[in-house]
N, C-alpha and C. Protein backbone atom coordinates (compact mmCIF):
# COMPACT_ATOMS: atom_id res chain seq x y z
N UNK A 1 -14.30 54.27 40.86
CA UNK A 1 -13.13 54.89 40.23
C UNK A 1 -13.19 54.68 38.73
N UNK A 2 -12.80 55.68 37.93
CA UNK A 2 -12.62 55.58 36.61
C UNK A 2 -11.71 55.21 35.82
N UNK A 3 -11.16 54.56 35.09
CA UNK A 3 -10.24 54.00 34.81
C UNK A 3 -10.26 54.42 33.66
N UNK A 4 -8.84 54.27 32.63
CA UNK A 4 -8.65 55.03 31.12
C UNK A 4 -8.29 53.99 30.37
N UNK A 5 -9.44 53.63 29.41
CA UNK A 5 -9.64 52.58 28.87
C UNK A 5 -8.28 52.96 27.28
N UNK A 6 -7.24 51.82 27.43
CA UNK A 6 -6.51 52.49 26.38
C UNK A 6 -6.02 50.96 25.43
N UNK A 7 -5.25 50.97 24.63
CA UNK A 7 -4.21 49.59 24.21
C UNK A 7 -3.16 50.46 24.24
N UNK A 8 -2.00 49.78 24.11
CA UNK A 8 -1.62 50.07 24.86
C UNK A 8 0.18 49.34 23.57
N UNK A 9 0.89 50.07 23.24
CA UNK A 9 2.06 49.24 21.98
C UNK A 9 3.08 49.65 23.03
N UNK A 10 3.35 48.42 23.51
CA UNK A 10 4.90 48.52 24.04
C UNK A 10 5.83 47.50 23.61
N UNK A 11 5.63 47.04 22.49
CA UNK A 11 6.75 45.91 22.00
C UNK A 11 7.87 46.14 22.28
N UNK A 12 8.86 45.31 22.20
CA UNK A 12 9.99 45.66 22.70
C UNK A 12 10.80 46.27 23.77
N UNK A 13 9.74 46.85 24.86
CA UNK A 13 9.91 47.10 25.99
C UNK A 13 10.02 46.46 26.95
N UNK A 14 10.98 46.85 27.91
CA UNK A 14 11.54 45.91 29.23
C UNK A 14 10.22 45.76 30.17
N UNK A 15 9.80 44.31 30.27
CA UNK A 15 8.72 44.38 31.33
C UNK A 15 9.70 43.49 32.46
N UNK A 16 9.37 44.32 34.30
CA UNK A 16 9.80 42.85 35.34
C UNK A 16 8.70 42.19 36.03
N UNK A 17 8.83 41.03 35.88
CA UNK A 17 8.01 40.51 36.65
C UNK A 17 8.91 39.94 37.93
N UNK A 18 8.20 40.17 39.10
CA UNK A 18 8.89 39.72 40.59
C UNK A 18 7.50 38.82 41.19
N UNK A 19 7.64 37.15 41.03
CA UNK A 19 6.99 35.98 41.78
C UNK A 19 7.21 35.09 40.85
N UNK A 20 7.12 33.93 40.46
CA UNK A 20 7.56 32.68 40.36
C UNK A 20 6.36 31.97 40.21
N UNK A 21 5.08 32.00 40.53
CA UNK A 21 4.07 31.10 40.79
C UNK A 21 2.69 31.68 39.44
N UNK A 22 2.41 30.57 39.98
CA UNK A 22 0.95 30.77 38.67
C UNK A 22 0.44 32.13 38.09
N UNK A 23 0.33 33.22 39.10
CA UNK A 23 0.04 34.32 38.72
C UNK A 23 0.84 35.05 37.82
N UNK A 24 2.14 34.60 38.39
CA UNK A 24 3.37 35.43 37.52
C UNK A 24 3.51 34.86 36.23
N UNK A 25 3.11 33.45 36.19
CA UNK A 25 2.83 32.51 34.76
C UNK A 25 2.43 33.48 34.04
N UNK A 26 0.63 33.59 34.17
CA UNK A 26 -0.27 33.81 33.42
C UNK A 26 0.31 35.52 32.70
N UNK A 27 0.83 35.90 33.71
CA UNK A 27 1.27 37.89 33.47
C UNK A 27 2.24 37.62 32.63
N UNK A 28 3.23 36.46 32.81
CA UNK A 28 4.45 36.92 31.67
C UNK A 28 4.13 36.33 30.49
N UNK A 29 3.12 35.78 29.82
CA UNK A 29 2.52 34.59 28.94
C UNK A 29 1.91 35.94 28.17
N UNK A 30 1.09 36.74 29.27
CA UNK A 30 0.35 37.89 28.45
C UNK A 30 1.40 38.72 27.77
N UNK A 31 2.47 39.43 28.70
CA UNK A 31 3.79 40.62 28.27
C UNK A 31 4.44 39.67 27.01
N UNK A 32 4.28 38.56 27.13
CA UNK A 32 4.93 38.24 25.64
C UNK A 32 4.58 37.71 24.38
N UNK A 33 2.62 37.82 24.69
CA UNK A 33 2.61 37.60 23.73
C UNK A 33 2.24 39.27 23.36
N UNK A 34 2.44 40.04 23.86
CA UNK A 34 2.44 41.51 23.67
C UNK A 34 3.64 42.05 22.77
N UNK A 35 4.62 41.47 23.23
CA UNK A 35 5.75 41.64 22.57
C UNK A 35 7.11 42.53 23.66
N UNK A 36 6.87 41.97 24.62
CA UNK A 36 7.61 42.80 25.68
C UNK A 36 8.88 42.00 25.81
N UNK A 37 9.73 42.62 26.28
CA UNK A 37 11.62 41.49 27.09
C UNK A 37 11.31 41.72 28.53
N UNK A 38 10.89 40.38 28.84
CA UNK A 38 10.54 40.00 30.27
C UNK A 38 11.58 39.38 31.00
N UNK A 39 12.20 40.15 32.02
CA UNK A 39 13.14 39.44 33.41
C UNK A 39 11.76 39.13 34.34
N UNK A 40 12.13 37.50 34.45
CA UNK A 40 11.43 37.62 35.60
C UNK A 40 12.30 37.60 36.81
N UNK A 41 11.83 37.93 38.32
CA UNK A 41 12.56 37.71 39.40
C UNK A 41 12.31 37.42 40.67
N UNK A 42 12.55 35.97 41.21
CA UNK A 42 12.20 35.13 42.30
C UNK A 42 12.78 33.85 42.56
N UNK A 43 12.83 33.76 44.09
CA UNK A 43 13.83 32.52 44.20
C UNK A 43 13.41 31.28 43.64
N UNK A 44 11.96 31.07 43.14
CA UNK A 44 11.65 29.89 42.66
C UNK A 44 10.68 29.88 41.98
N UNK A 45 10.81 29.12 41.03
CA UNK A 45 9.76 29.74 40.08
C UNK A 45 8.60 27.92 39.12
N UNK A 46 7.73 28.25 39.04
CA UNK A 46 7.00 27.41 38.74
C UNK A 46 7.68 26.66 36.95
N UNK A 47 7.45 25.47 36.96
CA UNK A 47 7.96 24.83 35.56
C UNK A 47 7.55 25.31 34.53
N UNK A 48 6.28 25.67 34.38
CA UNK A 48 5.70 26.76 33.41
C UNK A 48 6.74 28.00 32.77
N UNK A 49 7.05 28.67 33.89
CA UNK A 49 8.25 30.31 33.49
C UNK A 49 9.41 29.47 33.01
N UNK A 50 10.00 28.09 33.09
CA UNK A 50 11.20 27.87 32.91
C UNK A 50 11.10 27.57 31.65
N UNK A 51 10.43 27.63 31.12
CA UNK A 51 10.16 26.59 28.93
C UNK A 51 10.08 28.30 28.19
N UNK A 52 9.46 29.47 28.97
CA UNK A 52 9.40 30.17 28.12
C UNK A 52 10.95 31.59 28.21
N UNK A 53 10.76 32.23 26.90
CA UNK A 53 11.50 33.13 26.58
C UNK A 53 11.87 34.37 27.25
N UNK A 54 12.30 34.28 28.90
CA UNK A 54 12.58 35.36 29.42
C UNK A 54 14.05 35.20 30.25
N UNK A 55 14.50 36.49 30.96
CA UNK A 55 15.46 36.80 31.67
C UNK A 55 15.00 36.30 33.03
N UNK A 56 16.00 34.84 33.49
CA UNK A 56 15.04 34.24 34.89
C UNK A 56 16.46 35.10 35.46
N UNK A 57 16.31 35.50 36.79
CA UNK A 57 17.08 36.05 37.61
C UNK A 57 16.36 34.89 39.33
N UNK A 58 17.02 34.21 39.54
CA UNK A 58 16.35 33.54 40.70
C UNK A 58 17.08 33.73 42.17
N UNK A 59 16.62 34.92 42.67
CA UNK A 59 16.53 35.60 43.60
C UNK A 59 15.67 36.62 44.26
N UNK A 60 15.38 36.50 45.61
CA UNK A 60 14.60 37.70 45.59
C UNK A 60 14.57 39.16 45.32
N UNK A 61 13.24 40.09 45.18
CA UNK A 61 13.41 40.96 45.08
C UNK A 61 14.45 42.41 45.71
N UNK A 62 14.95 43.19 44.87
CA UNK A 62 15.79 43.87 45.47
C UNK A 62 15.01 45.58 45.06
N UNK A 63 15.18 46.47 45.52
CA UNK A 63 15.42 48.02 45.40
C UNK A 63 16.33 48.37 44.21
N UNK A 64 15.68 48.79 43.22
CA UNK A 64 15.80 48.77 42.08
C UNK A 64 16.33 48.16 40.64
N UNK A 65 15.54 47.06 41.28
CA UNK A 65 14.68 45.94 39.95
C UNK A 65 14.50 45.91 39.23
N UNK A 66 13.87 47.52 39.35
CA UNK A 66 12.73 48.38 38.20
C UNK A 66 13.10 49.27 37.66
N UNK A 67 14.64 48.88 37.80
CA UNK A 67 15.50 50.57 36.75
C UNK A 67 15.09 50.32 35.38
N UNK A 68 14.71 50.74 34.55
CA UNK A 68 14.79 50.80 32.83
C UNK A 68 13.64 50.16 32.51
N UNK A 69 12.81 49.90 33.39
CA UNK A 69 11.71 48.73 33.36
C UNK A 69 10.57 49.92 32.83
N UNK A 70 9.70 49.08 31.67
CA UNK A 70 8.45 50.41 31.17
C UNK A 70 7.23 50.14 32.07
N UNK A 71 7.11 48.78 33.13
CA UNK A 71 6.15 47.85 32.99
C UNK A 71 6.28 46.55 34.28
N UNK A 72 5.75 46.79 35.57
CA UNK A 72 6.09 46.13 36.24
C UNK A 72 5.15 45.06 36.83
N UNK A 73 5.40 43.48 37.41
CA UNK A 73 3.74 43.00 37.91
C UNK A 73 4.19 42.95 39.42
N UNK A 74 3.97 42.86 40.69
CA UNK A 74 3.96 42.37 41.40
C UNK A 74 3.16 41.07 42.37
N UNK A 75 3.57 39.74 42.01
CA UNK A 75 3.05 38.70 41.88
C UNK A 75 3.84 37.91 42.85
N UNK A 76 3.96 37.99 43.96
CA UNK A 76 4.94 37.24 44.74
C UNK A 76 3.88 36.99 46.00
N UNK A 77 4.52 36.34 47.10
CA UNK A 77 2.86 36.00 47.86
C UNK A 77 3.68 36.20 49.28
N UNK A 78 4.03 37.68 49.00
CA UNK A 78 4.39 37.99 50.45
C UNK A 78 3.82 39.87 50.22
N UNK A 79 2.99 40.07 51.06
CA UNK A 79 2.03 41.76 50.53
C UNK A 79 3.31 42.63 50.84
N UNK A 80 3.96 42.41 51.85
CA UNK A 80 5.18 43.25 52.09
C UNK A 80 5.84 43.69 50.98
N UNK A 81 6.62 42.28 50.50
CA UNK A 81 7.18 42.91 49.38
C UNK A 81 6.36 42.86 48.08
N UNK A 82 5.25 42.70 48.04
CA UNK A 82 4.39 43.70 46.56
C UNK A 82 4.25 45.02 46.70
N UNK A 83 3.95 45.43 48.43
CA UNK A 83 3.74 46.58 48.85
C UNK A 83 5.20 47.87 48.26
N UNK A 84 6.04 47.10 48.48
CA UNK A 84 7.48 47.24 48.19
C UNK A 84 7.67 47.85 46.58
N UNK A 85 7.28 46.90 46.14
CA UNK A 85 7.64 46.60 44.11
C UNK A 85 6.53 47.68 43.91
N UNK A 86 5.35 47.92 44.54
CA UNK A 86 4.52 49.17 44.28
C UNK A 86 4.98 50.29 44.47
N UNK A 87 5.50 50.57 45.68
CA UNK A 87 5.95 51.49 45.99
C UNK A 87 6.72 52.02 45.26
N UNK A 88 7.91 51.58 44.90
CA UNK A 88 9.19 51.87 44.18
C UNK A 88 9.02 51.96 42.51
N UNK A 89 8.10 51.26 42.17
CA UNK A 89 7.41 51.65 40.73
C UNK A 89 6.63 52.90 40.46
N UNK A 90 5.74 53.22 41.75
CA UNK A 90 5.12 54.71 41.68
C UNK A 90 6.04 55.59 41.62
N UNK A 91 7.03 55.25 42.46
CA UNK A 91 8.00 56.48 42.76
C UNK A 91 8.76 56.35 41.53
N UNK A 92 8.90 55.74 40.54
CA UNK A 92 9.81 55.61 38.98
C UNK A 92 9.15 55.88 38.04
N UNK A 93 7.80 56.04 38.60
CA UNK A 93 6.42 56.08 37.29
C UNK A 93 6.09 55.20 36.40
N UNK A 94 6.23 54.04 36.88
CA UNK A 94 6.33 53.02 36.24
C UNK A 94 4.53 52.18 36.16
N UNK A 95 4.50 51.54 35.16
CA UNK A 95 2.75 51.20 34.95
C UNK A 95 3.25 49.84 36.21
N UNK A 96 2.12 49.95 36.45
CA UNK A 96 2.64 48.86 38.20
C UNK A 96 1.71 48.12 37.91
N UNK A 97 1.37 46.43 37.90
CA UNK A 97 0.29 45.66 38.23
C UNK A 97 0.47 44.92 39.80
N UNK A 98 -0.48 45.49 40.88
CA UNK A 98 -0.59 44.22 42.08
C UNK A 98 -1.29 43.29 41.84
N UNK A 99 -0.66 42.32 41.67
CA UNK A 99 -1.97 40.93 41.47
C UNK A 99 -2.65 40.91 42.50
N UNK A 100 -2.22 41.26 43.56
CA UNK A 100 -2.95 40.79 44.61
C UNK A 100 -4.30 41.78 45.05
N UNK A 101 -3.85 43.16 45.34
CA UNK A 101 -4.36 44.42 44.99
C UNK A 101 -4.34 44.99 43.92
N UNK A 102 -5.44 44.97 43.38
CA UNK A 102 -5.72 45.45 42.04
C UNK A 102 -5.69 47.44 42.26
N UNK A 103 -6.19 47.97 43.09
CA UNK A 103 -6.39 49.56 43.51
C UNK A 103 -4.96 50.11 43.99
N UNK A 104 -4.05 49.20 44.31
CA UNK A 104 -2.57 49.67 44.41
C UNK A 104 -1.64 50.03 43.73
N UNK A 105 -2.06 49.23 42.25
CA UNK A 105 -1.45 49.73 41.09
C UNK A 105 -1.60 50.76 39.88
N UNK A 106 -1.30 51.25 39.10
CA UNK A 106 -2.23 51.89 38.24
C UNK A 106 -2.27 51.06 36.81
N UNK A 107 -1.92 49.75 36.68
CA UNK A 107 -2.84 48.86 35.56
C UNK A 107 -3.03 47.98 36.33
N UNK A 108 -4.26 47.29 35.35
CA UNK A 108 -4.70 46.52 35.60
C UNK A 108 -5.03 45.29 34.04
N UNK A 109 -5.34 44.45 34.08
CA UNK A 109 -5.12 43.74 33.09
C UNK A 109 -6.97 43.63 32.97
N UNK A 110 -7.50 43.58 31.57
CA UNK A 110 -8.42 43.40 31.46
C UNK A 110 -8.80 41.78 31.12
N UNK A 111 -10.08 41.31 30.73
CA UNK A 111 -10.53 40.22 30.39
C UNK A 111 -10.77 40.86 29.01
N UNK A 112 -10.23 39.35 28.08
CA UNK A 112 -10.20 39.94 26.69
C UNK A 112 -10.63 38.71 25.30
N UNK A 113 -11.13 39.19 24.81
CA UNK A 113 -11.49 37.83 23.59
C UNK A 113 -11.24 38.78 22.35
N UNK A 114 -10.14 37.83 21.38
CA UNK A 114 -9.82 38.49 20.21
C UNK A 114 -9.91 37.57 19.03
N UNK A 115 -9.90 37.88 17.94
CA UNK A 115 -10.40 36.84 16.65
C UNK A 115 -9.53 37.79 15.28
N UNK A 116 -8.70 36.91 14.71
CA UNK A 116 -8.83 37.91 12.60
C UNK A 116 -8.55 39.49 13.09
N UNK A 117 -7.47 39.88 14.18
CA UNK A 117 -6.90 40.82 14.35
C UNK A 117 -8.01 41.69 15.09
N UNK A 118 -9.01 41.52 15.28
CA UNK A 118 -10.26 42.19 16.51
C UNK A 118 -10.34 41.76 18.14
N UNK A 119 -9.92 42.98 19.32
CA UNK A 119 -9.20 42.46 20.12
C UNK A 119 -10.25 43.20 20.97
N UNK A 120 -11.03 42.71 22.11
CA UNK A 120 -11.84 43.38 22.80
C UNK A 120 -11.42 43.20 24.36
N UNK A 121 -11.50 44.29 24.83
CA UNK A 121 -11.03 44.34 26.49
C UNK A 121 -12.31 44.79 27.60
N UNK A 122 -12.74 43.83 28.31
CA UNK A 122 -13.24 44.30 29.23
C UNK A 122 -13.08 44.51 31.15
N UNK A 123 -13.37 45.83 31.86
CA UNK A 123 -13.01 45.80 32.84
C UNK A 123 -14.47 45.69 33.25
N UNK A 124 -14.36 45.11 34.53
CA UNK A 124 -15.95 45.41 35.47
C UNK A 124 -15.69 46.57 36.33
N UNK A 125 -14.97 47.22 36.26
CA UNK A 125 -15.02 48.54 36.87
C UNK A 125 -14.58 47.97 38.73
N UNK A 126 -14.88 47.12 39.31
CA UNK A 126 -14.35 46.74 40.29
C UNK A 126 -13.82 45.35 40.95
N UNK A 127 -13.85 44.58 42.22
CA UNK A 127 -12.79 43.52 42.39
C UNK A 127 -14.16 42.23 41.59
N UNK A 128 -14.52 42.00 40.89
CA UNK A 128 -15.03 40.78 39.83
C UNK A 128 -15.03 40.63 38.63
N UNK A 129 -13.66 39.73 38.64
CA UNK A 129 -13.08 39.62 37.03
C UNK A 129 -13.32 37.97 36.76
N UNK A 130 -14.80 37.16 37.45
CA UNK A 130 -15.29 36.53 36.57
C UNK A 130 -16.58 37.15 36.17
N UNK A 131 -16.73 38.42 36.51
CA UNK A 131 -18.02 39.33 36.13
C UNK A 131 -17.40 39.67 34.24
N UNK A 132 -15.77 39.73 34.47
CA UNK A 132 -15.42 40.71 32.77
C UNK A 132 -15.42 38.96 32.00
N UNK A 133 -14.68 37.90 32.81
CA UNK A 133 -14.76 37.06 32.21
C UNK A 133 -16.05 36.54 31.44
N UNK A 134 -17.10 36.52 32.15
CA UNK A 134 -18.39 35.84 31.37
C UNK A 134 -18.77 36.75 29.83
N UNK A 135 -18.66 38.02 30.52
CA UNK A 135 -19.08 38.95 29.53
C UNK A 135 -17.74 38.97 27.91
N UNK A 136 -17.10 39.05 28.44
CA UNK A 136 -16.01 38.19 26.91
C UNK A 136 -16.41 37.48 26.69
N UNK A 137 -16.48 35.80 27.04
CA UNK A 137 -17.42 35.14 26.69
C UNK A 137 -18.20 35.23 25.71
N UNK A 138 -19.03 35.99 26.13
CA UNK A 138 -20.61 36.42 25.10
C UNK A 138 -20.26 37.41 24.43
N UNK A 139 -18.83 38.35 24.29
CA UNK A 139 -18.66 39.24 23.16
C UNK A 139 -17.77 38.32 22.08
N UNK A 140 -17.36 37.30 22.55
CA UNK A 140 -16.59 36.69 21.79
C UNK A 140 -17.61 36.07 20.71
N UNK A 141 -19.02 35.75 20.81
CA UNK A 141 -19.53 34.93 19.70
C UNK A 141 -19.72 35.66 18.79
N UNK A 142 -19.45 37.15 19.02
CA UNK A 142 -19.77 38.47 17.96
C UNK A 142 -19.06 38.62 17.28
N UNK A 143 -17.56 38.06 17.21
CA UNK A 143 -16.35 38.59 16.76
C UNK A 143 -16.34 37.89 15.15
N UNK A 144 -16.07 38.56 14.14
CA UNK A 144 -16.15 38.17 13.15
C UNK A 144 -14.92 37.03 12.92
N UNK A 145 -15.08 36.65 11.35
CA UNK A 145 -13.85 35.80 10.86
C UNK A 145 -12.83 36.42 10.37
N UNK A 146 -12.05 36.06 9.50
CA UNK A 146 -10.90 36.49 8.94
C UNK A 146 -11.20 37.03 7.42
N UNK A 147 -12.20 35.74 7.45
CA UNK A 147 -12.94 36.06 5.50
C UNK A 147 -13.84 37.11 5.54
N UNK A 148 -14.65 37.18 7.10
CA UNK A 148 -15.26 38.91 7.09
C UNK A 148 -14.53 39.64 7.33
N UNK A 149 -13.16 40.27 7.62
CA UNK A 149 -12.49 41.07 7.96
C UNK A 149 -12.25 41.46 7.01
N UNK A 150 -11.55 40.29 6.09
CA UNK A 150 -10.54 40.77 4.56
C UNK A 150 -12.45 41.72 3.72
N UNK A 151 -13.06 40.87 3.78
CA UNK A 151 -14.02 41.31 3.14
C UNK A 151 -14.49 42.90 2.76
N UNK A 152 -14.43 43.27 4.46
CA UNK A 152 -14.89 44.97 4.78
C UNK A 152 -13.83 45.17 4.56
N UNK A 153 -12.69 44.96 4.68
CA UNK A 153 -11.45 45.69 4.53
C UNK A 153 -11.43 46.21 2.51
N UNK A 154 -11.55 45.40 2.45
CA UNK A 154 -11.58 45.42 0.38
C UNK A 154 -13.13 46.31 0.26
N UNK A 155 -13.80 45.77 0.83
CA UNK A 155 -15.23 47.09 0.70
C UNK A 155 -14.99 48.46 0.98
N UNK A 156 -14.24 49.01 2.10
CA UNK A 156 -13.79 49.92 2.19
C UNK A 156 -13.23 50.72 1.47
N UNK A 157 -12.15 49.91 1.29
CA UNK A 157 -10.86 50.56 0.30
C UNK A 157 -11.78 50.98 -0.88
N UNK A 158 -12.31 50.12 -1.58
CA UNK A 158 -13.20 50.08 -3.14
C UNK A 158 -14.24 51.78 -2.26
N UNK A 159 -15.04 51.47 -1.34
CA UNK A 159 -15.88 53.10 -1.53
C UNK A 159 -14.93 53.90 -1.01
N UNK A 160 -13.70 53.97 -0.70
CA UNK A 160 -12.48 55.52 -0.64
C UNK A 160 -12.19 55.77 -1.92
N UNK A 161 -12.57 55.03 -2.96
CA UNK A 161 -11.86 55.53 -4.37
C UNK A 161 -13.17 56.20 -5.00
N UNK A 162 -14.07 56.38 -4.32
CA UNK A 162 -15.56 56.72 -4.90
C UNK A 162 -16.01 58.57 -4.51
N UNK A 163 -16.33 58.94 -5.16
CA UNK A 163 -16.74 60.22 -4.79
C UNK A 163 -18.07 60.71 -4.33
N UNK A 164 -17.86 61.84 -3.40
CA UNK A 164 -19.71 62.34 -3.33
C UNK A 164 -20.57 61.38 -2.80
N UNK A 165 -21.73 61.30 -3.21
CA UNK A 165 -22.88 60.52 -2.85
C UNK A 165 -22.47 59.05 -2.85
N UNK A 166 -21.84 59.00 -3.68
CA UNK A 166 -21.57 57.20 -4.25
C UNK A 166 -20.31 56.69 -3.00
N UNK A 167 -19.66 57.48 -2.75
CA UNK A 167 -19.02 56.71 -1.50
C UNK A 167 -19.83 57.13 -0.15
N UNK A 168 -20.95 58.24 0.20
CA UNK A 168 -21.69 57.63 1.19
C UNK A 168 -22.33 56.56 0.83
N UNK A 169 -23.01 56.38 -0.02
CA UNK A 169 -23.65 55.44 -0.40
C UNK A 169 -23.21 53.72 0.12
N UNK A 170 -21.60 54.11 0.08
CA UNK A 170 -21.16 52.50 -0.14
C UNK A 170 -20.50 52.20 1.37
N UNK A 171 -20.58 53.31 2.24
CA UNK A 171 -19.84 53.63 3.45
C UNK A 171 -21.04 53.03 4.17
N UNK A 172 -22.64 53.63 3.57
CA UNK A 172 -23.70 52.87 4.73
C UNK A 172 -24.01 51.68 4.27
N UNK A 173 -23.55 51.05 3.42
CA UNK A 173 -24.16 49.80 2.85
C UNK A 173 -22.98 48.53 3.58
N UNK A 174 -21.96 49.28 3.84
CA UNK A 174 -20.28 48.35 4.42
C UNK A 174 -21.18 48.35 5.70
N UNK A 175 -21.41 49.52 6.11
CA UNK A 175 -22.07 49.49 7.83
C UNK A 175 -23.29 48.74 8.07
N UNK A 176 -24.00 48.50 6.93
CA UNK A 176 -25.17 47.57 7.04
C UNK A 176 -24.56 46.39 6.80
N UNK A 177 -23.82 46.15 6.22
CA UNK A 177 -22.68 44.75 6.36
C UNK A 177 -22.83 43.85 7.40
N UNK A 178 -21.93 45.07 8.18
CA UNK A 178 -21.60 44.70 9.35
C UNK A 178 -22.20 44.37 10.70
N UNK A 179 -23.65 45.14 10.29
CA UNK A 179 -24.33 45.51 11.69
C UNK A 179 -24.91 44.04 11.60
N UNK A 180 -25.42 43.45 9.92
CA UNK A 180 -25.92 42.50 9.99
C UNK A 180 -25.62 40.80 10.05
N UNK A 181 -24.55 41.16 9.99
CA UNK A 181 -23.26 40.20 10.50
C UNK A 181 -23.03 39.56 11.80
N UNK A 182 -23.09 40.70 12.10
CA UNK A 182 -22.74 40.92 13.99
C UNK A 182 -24.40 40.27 14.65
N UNK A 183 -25.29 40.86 14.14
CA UNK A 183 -26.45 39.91 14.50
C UNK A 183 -26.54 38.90 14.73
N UNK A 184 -26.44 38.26 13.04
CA UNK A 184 -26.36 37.00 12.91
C UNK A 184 -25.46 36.01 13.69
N UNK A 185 -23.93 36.53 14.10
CA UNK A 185 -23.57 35.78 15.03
C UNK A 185 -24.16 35.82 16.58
N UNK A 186 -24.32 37.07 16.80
CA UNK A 186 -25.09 36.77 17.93
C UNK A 186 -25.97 35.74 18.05
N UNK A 187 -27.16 35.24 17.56
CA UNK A 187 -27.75 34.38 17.03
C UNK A 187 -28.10 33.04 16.86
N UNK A 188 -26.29 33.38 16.61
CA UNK A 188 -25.32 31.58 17.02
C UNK A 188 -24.58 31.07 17.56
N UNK A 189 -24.09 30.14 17.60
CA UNK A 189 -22.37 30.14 17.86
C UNK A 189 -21.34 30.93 17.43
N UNK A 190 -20.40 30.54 18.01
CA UNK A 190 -19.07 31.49 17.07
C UNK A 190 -19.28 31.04 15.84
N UNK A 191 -18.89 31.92 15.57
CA UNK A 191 -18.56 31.68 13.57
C UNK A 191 -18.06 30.39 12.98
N UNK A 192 -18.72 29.33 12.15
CA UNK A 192 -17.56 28.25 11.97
C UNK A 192 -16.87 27.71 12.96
N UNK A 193 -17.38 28.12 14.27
CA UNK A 193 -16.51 27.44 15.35
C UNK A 193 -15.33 27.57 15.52
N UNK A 194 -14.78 28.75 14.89
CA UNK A 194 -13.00 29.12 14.69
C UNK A 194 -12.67 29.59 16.13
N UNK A 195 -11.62 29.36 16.24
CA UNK A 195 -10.93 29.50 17.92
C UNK A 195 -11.01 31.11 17.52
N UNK A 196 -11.48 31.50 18.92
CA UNK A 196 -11.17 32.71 19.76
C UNK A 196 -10.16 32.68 20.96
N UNK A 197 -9.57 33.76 20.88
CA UNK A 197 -8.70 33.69 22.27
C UNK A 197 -9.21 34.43 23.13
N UNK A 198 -9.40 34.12 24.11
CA UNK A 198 -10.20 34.48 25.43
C UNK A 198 -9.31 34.64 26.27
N UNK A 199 -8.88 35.52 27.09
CA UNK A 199 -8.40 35.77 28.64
C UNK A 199 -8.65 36.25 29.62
N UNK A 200 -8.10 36.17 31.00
CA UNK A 200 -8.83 36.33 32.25
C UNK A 200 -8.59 37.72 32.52
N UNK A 201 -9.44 38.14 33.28
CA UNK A 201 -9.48 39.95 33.70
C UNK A 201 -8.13 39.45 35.11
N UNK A 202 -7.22 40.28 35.31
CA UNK A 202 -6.33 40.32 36.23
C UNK A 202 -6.38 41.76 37.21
């Protein structure tokens, strides 16, 4: 199956999450650092969901949960009612995640390593997401710094003010920059050893 590789700006949008347990952790940790207003909803919920910044509703799921919602996970550890929270999200058109069933929903969460505002997503195309995990991993040692970012960013700008030949000129020389950059970390370690953020394919 083909999937539509996108990002995806929903700040400020109502996400629900329905389960309480580790999975539902890790999903509402992601929706906020996305920038989403997360209700979560379940009779009990792990100590983790209780420290962070959402709408706890602690009860089970009900038939329409998912009114006004842009963005739903189903993470609870009964298939019935995920089967349920799927259902009723397709029928609202709502972006649905099954944790449990990944082919039931229509998102899915990728595995991702980001650095200095460069954010890379990978899917394995089917059920092995320590297959996307490893491979972040190893795209992550590619990811530049912050001092190479600002860098091309100011190289850029400087050959847009250039005309004709002289800003191709300076357009393939930014791209030889870069290509040779990206080598070189390959090469090595991460850069300076600066934290990357890495996450799990869901």
């Amino acid at each position: 199956m083909s999937l539509l590789p996108v990002f995806l700006n929903l700040r400020g949008e109502r996400a629900v999450v329905i389960g309480g347990g580790a999975v539902a952790l890790r999903r509402t940790r992601t929706l906020l650092d996305a920038g989403l207003l997360v209700t979560v909803v379940a009779p009990e919920v792990c100590a983790g969901l209780l420290v962070l910044p959402v709408r706890l509703e602690r009860r089970p799921y009900q038939e329409g949960d998912l009114i006004g919602a842009r963005l739903v996970i189903a993470a609870t550890d009964d298939s019935d009612i995920n089967a349920a929270i799927t259902a009723e999200g397709h029928r609202r058109g709502i972006l649905i995640n099954h944790a449990g069933e990944a082919e039931a929903g229509n998102l899915r969460f990728a595995a991702t390593a980001g650095r200095a505002g460069v954010q890379v997503a990978v899917s394995s195309g089917r059920e092995l997401p320590m297959l996307g995990q490893a491979l972040t991993r190893r795209i992550a040692e590619l990811l530049p710094t912050q001092a190479q970012m600002d860098g091309w960013a100011l190289a850029r700008e400087c050959a847009l003010t250039l005309d004709g030949p002289a800003r191709e000129a300076a357009m393939q020389e930014l791209k030889a920059d870069i290509s040779a950059a990206l080598d070189s970390n390959l090469r090595q370690d991460s850069p300076l050893d600066l934290p990357v953020a890495v996450g799990g394919a869901a």
